[in-house]
Protein backbone atom coordinates (compact mmCIF):
# COMPACT_ATOMS: atom_id res chain seq x y z
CA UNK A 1 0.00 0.00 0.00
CA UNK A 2 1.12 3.43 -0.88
CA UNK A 3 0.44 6.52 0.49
CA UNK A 4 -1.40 9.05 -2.08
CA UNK A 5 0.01 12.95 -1.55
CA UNK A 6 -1.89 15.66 -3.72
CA UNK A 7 0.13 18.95 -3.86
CA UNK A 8 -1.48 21.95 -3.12
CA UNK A 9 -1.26 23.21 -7.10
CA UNK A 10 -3.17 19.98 -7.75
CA UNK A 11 -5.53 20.53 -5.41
CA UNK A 12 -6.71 23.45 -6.75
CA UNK A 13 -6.93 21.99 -10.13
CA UNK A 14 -9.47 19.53 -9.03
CA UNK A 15 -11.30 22.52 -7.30
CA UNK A 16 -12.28 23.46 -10.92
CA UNK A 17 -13.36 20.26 -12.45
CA UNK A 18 -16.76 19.99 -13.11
CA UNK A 19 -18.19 17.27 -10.16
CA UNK A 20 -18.44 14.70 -12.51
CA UNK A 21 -15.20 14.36 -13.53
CA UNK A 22 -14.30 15.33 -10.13
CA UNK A 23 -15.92 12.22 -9.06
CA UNK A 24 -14.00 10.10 -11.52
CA UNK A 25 -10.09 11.80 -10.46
CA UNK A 26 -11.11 11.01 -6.85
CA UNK A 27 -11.57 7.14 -7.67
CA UNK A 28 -8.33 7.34 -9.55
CA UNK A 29 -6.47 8.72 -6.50
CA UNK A 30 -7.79 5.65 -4.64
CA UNK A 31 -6.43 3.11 -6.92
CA UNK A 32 -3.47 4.95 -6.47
CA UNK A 33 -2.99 3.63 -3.10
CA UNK A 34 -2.31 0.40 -4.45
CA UNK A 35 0.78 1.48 -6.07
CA UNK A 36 2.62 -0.47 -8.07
CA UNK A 37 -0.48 -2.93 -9.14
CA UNK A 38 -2.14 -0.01 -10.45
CA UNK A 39 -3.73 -0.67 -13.99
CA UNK A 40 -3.35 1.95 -16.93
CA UNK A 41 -0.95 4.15 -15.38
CA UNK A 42 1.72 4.92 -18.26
CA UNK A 43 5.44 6.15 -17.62
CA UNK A 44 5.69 9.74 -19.48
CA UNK A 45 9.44 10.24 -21.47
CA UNK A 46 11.43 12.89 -22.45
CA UNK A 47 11.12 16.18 -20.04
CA UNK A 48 8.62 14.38 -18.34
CA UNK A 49 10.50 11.18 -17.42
CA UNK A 50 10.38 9.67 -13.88
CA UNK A 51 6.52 10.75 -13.90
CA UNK A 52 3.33 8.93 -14.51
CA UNK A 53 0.15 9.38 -15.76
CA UNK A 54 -3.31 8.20 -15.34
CA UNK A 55 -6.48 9.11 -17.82
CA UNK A 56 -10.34 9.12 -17.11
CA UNK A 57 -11.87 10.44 -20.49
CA UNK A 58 -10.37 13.78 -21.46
CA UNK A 59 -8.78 14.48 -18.23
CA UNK A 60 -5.32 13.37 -16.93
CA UNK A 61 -3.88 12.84 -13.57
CA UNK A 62 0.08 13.44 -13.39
CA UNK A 63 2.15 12.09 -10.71
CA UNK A 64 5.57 10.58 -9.48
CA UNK A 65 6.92 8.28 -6.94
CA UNK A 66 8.79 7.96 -4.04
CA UNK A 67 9.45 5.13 -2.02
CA UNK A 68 6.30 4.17 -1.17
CA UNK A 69 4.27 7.78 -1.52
CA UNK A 70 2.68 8.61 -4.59
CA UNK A 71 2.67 12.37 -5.24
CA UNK A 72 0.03 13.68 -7.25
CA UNK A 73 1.57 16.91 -8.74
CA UNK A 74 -0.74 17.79 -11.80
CA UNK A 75 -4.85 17.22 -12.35
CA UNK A 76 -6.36 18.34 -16.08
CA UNK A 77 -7.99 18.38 -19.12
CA UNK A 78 -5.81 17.07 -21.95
CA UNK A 79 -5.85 19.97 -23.99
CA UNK A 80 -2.29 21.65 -23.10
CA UNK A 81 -1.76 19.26 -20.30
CA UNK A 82 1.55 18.12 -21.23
CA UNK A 83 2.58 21.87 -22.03
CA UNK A 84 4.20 24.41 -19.82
């Protein structure tokens, strides 16, 4: 069992997602807890290496690990999501 972290910037991502999909990101962030047998999360590459990510529909949920805590850092639509 891991324990799930959501940063404060992420946080107040998912305090403008509409409840739905809100709903949705908050079941994701449970199945996070049983990192590593997690299903569909996908290692990102180049800039992004080292971090995950996990997708419900259009929206993505960006996070790393370490040890056994699983930092959510990032919590968006996919338009742009990868972009700085």
């Amino acid at each position: 069992m891991a324990t799930v972290t959501v940063t404060t910037a992420a946080l107040e991502q998912m305090d403008e997602l509409p409840s739905g999909i809100l709903a949705r990101v908050e079941k994701l962030l449970k199945r996070l807890r049983k990192w590593p047998a997690v299903s569909g999360a996908k290692p990102l590459r180049g800039r992004l290496a080292g971090r995950y990510r996990l997708r419900t529909g259009d929206y993505r949920v960006q996070f790393f690990v370490q040890g056994k805590e699983v930092i959510v850092e990032r919590v968006g639509h996919r338009d742009g999501f990868y972009e700085d």
